[in-house]
C-alpha atoms as a PDB file:
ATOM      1  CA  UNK A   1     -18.651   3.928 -17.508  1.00  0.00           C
ATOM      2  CA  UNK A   2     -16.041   6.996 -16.245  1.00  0.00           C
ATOM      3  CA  UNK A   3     -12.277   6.685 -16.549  1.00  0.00           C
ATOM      4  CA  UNK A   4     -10.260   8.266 -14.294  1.00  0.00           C
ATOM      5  CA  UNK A   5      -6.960   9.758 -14.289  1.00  0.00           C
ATOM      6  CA  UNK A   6      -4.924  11.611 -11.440  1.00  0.00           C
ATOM      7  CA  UNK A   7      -1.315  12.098 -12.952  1.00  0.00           C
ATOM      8  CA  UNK A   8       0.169  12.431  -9.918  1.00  0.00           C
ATOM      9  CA  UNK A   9      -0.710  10.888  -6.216  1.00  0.00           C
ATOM     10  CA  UNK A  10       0.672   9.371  -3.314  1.00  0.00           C
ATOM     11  CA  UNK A  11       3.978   9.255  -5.712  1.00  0.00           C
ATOM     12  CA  UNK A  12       2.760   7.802  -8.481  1.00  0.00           C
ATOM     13  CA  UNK A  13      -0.350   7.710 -11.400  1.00  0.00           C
ATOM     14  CA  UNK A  14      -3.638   7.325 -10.413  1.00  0.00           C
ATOM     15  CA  UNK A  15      -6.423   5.760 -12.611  1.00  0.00           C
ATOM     16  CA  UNK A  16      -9.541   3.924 -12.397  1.00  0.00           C
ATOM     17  CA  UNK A  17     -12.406   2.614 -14.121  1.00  0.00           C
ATOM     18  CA  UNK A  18     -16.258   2.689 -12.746  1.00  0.00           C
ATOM     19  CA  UNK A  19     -19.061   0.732 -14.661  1.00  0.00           C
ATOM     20  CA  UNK A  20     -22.608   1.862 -14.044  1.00  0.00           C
ATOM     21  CA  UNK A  21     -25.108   3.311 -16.238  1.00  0.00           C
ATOM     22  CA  UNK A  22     -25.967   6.402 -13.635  1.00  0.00           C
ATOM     23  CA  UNK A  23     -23.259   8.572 -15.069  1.00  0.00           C
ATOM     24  CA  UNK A  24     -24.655  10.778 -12.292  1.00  0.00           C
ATOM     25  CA  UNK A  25     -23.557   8.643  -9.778  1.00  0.00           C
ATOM     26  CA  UNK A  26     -20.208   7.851 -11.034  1.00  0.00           C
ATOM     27  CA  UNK A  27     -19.240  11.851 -11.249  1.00  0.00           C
ATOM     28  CA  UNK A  28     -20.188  12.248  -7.640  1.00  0.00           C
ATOM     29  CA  UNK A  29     -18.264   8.879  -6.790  1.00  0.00           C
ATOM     30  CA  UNK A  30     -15.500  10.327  -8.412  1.00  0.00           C
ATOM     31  CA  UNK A  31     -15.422  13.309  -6.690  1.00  0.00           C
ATOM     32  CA  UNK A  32     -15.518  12.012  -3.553  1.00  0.00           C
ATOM     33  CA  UNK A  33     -12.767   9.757  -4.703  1.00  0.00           C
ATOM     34  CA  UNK A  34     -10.000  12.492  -5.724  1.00  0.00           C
ATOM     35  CA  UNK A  35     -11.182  14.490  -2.059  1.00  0.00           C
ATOM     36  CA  UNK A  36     -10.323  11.409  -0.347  1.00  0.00           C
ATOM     37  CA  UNK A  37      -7.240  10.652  -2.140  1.00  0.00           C
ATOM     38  CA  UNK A  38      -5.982  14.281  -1.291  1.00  0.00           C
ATOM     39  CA  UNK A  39      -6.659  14.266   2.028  1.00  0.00           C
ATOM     40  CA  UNK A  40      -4.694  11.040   2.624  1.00  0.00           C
ATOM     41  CA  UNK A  41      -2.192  12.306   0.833  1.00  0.00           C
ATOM     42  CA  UNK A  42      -1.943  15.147   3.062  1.00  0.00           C
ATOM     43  CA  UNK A  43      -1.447  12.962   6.222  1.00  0.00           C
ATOM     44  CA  UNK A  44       0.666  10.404   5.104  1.00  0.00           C
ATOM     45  CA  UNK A  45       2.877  12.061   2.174  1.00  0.00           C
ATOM     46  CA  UNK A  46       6.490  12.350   3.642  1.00  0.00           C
ATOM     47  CA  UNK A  47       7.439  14.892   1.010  1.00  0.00           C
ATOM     48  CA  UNK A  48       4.447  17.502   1.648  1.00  0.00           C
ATOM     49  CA  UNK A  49       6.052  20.079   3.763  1.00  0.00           C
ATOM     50  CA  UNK A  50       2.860  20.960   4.869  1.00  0.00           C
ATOM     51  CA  UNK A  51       1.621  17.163   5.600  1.00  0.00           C
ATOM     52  CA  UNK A  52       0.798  15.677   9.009  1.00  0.00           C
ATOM     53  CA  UNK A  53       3.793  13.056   8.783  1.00  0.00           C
ATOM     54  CA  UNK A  54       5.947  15.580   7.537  1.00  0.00           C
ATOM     55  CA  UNK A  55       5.128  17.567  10.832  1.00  0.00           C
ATOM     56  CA  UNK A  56       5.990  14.877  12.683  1.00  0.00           C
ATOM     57  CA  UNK A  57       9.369  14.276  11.461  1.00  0.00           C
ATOM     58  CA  UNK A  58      10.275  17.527  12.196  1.00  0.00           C
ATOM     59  CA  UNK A  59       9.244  17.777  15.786  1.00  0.00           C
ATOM     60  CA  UNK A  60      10.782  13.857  16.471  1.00  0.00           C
ATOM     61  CA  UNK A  61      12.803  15.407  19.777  1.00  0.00           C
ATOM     62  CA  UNK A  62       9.591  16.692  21.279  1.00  0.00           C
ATOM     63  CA  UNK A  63       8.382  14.691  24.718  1.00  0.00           C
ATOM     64  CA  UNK A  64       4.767  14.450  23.122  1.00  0.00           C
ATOM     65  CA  UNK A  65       3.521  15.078  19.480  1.00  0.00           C
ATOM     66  CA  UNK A  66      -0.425  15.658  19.231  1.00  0.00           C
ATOM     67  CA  UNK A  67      -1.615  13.684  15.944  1.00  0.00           C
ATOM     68  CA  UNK A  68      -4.973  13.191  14.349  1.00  0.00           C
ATOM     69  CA  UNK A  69      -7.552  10.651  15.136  1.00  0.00           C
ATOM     70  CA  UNK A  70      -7.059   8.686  12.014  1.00  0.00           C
ATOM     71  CA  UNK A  71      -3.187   8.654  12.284  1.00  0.00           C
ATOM     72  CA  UNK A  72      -3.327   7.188  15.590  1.00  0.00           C
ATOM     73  CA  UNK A  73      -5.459   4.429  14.140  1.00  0.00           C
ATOM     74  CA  UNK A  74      -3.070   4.120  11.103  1.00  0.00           C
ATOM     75  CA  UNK A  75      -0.648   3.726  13.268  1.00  0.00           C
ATOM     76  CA  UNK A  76      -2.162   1.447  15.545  1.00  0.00           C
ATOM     77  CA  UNK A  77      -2.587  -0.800  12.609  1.00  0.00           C
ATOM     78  CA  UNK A  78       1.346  -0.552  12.047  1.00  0.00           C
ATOM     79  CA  UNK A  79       1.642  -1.969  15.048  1.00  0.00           C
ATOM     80  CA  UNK A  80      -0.089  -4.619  14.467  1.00  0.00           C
ATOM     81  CA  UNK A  81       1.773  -5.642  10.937  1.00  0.00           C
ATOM     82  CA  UNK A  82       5.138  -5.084  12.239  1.00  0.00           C
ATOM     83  CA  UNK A  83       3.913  -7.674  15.326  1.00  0.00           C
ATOM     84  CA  UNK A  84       2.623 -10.176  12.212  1.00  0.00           C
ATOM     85  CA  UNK A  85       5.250  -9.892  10.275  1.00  0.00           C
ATOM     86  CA  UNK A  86       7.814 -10.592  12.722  1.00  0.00           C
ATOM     87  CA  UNK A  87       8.868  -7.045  12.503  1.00  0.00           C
ATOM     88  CA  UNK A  88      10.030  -6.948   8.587  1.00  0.00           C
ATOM     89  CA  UNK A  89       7.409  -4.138   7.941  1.00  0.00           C
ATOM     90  CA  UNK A  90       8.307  -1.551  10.096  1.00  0.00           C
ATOM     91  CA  UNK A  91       7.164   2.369   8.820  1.00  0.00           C
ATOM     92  CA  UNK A  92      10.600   3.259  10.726  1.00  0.00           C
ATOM     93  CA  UNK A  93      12.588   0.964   8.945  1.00  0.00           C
ATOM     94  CA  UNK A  94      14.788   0.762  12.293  1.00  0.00           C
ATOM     95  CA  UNK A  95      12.492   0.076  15.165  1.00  0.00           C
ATOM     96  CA  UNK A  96       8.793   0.915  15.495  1.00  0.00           C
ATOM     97  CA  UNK A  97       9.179   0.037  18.970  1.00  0.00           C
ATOM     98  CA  UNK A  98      10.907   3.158  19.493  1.00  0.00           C
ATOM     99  CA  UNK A  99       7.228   4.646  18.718  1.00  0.00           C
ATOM    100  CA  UNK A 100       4.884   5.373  22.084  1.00  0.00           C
ATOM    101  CA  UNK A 101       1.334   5.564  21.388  1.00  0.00           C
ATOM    102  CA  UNK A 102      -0.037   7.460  24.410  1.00  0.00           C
ATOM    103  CA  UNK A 103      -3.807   8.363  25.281  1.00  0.00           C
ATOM    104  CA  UNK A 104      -5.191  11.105  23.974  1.00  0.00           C
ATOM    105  CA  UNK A 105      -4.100  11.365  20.323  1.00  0.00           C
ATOM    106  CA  UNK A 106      -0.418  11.701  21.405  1.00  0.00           C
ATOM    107  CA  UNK A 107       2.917   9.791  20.479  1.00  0.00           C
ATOM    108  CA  UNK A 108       6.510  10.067  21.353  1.00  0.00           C
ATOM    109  CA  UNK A 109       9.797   8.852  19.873  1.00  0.00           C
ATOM    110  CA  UNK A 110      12.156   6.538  22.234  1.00  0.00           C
ATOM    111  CA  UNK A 111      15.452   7.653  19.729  1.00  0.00           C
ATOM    112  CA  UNK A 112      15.876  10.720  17.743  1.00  0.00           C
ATOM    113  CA  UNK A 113      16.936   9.089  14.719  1.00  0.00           C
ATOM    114  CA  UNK A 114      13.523   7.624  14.198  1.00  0.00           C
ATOM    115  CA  UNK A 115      11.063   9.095  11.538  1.00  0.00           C
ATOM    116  CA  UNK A 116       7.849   7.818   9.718  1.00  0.00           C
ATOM    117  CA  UNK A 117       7.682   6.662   6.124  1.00  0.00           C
ATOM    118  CA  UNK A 118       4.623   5.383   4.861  1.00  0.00           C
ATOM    119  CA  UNK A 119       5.860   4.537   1.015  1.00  0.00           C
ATOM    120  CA  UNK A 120       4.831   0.251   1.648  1.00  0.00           C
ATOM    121  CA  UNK A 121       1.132   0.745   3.227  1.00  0.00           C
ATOM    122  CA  UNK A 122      -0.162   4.457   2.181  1.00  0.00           C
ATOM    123  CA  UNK A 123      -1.623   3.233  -1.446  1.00  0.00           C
ATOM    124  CA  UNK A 124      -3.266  -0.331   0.249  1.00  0.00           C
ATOM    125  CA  UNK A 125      -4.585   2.227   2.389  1.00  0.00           C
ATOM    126  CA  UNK A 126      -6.192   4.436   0.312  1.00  0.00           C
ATOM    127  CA  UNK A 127      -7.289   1.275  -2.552  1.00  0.00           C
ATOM    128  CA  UNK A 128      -9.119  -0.013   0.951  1.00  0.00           C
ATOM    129  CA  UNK A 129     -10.763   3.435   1.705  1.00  0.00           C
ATOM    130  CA  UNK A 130     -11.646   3.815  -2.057  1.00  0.00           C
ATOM    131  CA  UNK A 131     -13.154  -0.076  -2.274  1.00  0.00           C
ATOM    132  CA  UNK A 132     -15.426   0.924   0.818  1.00  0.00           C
ATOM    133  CA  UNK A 133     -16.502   4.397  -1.264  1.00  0.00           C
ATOM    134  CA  UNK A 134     -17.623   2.357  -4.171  1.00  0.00           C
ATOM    135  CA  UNK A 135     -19.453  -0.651  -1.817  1.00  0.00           C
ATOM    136  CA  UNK A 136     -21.353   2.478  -0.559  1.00  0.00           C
ATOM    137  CA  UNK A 137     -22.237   3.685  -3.465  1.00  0.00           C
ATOM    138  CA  UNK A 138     -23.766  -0.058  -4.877  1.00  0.00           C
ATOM    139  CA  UNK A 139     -21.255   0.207  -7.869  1.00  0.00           C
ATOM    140  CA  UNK A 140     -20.493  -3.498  -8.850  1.00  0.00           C
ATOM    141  CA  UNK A 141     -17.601  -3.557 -11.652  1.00  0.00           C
ATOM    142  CA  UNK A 142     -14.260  -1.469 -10.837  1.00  0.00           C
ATOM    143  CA  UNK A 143     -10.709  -1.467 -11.751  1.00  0.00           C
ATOM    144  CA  UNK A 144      -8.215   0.852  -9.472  1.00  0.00           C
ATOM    145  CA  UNK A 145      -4.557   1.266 -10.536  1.00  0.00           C
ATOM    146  CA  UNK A 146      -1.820   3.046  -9.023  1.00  0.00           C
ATOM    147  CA  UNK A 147       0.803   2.936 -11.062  1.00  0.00           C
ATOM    148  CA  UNK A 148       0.612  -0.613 -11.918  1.00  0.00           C
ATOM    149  CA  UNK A 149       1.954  -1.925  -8.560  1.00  0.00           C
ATOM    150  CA  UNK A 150      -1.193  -1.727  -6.539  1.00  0.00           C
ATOM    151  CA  UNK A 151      -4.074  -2.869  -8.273  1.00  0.00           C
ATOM    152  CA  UNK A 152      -7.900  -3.484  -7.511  1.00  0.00           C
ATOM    153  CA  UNK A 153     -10.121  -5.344  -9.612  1.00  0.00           C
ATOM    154  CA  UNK A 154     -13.884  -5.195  -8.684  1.00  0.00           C
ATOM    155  CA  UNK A 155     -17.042  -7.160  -9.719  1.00  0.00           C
ATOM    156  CA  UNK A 156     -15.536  -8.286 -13.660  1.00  0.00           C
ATOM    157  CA  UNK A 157     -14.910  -6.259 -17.164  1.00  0.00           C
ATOM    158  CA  UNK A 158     -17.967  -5.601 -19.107  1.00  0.00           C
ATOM    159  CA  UNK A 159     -16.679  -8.329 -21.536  1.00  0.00           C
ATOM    160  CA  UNK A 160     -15.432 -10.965 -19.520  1.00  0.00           C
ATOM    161  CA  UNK A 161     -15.804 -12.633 -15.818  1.00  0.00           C
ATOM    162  CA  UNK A 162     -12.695 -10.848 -13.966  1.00  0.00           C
ATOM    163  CA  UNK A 163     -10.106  -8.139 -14.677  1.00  0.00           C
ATOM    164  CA  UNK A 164      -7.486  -9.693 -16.152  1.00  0.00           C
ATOM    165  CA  UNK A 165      -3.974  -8.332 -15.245  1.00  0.00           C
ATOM    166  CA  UNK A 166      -0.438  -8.940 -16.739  1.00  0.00           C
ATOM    167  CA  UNK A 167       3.113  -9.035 -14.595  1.00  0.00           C
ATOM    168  CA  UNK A 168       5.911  -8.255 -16.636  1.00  0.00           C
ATOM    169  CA  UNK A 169       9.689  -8.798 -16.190  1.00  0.00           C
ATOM    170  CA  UNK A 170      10.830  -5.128 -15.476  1.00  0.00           C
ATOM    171  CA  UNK A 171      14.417  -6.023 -16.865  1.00  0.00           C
ATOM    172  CA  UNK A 172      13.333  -7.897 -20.131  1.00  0.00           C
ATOM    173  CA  UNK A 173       9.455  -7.166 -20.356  1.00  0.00           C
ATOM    174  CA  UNK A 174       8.835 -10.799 -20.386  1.00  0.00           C
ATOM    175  CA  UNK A 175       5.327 -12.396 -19.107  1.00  0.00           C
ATOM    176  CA  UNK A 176       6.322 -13.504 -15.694  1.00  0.00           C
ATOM    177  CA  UNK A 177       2.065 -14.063 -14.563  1.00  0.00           C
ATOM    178  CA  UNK A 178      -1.062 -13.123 -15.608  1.00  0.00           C
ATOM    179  CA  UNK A 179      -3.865 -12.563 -12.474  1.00  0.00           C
ATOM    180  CA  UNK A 180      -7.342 -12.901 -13.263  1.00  0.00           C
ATOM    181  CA  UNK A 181      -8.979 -10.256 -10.155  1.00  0.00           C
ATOM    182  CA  UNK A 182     -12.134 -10.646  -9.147  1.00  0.00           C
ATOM    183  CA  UNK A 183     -13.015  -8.977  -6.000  1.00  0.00           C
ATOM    184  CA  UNK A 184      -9.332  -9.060  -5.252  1.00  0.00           C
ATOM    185  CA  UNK A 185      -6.026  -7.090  -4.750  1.00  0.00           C
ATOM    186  CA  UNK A 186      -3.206  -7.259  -6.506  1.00  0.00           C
ATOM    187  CA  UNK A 187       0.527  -5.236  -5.486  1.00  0.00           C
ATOM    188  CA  UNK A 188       4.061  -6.134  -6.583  1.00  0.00           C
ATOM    189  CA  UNK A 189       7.424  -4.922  -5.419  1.00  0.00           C
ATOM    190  CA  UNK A 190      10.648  -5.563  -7.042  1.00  0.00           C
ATOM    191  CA  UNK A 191      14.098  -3.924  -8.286  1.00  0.00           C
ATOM    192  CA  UNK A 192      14.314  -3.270 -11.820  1.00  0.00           C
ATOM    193  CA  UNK A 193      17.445  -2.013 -13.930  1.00  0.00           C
ATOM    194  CA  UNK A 194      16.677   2.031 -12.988  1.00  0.00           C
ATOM    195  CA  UNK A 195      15.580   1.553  -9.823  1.00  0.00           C
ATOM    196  CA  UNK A 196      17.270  -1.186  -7.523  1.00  0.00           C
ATOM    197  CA  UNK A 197      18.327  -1.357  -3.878  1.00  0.00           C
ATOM    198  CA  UNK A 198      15.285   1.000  -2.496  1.00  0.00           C
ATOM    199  CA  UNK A 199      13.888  -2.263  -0.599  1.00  0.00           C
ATOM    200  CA  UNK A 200      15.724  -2.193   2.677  1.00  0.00           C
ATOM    201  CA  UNK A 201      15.031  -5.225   5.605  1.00  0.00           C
ATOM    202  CA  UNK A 202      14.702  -3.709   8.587  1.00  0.00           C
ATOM    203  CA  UNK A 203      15.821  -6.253  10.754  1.00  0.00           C
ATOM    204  CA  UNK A 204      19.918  -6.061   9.197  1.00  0.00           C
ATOM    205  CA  UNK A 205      19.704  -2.515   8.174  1.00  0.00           C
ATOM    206  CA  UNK A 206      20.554  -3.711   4.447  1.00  0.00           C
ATOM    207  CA  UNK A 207      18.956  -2.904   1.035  1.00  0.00           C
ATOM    208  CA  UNK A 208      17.516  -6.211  -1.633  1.00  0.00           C
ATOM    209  CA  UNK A 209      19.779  -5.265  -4.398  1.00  0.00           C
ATOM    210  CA  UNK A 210      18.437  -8.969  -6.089  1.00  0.00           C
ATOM    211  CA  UNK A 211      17.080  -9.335  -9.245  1.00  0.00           C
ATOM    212  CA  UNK A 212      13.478 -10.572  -7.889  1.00  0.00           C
ATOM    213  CA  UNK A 213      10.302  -9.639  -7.636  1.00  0.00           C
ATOM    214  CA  UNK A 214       7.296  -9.948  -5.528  1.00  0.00           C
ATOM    215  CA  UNK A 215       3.190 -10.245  -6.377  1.00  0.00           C
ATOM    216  CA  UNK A 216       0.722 -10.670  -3.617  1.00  0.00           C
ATOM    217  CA  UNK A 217      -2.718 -11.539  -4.402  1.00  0.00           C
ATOM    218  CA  UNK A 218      -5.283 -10.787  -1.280  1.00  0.00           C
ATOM    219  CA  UNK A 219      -8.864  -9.586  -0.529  1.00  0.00           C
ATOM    220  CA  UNK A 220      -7.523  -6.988   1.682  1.00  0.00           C
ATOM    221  CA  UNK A 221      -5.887  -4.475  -0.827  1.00  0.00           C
ATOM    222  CA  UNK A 222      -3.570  -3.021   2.845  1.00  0.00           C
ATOM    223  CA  UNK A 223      -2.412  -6.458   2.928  1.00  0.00           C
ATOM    224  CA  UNK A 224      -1.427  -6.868  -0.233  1.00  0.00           C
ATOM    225  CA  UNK A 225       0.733  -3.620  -0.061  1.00  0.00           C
ATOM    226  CA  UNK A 226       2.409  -4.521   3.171  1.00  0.00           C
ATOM    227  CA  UNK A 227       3.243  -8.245   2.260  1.00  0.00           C
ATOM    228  CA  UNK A 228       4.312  -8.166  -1.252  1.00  0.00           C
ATOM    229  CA  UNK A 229       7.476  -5.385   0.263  1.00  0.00           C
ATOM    230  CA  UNK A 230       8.007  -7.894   3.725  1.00  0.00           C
ATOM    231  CA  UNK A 231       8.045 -11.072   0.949  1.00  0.00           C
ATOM    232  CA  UNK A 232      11.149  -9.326  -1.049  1.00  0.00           C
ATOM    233  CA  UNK A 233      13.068  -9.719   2.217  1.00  0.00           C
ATOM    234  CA  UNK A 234      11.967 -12.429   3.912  1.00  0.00           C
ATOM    235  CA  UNK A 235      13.547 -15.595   4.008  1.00  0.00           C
ATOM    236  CA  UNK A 236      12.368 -19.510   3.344  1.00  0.00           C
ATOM    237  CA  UNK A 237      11.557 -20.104   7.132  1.00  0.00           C
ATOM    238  CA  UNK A 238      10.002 -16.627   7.345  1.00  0.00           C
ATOM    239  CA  UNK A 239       8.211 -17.061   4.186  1.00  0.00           C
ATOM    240  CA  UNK A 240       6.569 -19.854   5.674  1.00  0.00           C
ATOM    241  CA  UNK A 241       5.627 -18.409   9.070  1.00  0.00           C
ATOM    242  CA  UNK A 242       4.129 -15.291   7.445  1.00  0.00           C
ATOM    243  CA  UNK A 243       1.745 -18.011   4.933  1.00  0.00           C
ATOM    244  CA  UNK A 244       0.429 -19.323   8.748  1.00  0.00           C
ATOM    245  CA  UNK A 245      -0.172 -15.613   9.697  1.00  0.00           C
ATOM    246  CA  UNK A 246      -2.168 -14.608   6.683  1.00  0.00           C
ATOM    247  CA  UNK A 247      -3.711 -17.385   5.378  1.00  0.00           C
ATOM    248  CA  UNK A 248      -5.780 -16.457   2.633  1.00  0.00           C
ATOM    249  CA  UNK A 249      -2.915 -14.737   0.227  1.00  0.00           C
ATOM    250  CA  UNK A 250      -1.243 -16.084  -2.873  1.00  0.00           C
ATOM    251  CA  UNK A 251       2.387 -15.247  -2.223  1.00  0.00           C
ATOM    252  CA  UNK A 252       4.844 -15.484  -5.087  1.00  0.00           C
ATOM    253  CA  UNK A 253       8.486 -14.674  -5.666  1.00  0.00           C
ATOM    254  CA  UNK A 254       9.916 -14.294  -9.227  1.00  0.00           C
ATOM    255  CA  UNK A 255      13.715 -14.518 -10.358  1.00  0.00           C
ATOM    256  CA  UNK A 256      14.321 -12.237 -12.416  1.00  0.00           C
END
């Protein structure tokens, strides 16, 4: 088995547990775990200076902005949730139509006042890329956690048939559920007493000040990010729409 522990990524803690008996193995997964975790970080990491988003937001005014293979796919996958969810994720949190994806690895912005911010899809992202490193490597039984919100439970503990997970009530540290992952993704999203009002819907421009919270339960661990943010916001009749969209999620809303 390995443990580990990045302090600090993609703004928050990193940690995860590998079970194999090829300790061998596990150190080189790791390894090629914290390289990939880095190098996302320094694409999609608004607050790097020196990242490719950060780059981006700089040079908004110019006509054409040359970006990397990868970002234009990330992007291109934006698209698509912003189309799905009836536009409440949206990277820009104004108008992603106001993004032009050209040919050749190049974009433009419509409006100056647009910029990207990847804080509701870059850690699905990277617990996707980091599921398909340890499917590579044959590795059965894992447990990825950043920071408690985004969560992937491989295979099953060592001492039990899933990875069992507890969702507590930020504001009274109460049992609100308890998820039982199995080859599944887990992410929440919520206001709590320190930090409320960072949720904003896209569509009206306004921040979810409510006491609520959000869990998402999903094979895909991206759409378990992007949805359990859109769900905070969206409405009853929305709700229901998205459930017709994406099927195969357990969607949940909490009073808190």
């Amino acid at each position: 088995m390995l443990h580990g522990f990045i302090p600090h990524i993609m703004g928050t803690r990193f940690d995860i547990l590998l079970i194999h008996s090829d300790a061998e193995r596990l150190n080189g997964l790791w390894c090629h775990i914290i390289n990939e975790l880095e190098r996302l970080d320094k694409i999609l990491n608004r607050f790097d200076p020196h990242s490719e988003v950060s780059g981006i937001n700089k040079h908004a005014l110019q006509s054409y902005i040359q970006i990397s293979k990868e970002l234009e796919e990330i992007l291109q996958l934006c698209q698509y949730y912003y189309e799905n969810t009836f536009h409440l994720f949206d990277i820009t949190l104004k108008d992603f139509s106001k993004i032009q994806i050209h040919d050749h690895q190049r974009i433009s912005f419509a409006s100056s006042t647009i910029s990207l911010d990847f804080g509701g899809f870059a850690k699905g992202y990277a617990l996707k890329k980091i599921k398909k490193l340890i499917e590579q490597e044959n590795i059965n039984h894992a447990f990825v956690n950043f920071g408690n919100s985004s969560i992937l439970g491989m295979g099953h503990h060592p001492y039990g048939d899933s990875w069992k997970v507890s969702f507590l009530n930020p504001y009274n540290q109460s049992l609100l559920n308890e998820f039982n992952l199995q080859n599944t993704a887990l992410s929440t999203s919520g206001n709590t007493l320190q930090y409320t009002g960072h949720i904003m819907n896209p569509l009206t421009g306004l921040f979810n000040e409510q006491r609520k919270a959000s869990s998402i339960i999903s094979t895909d661990p991206l759409e378990a990010e992007i949805l359990s943010t859109v769900w905070m916001i969206a409405n009853k009749e929305q709700q229901q729409l998205l459930t017709e969209n994406f099927k195969d999620i357990q969607a949940t809303l909490y009073d808190l």
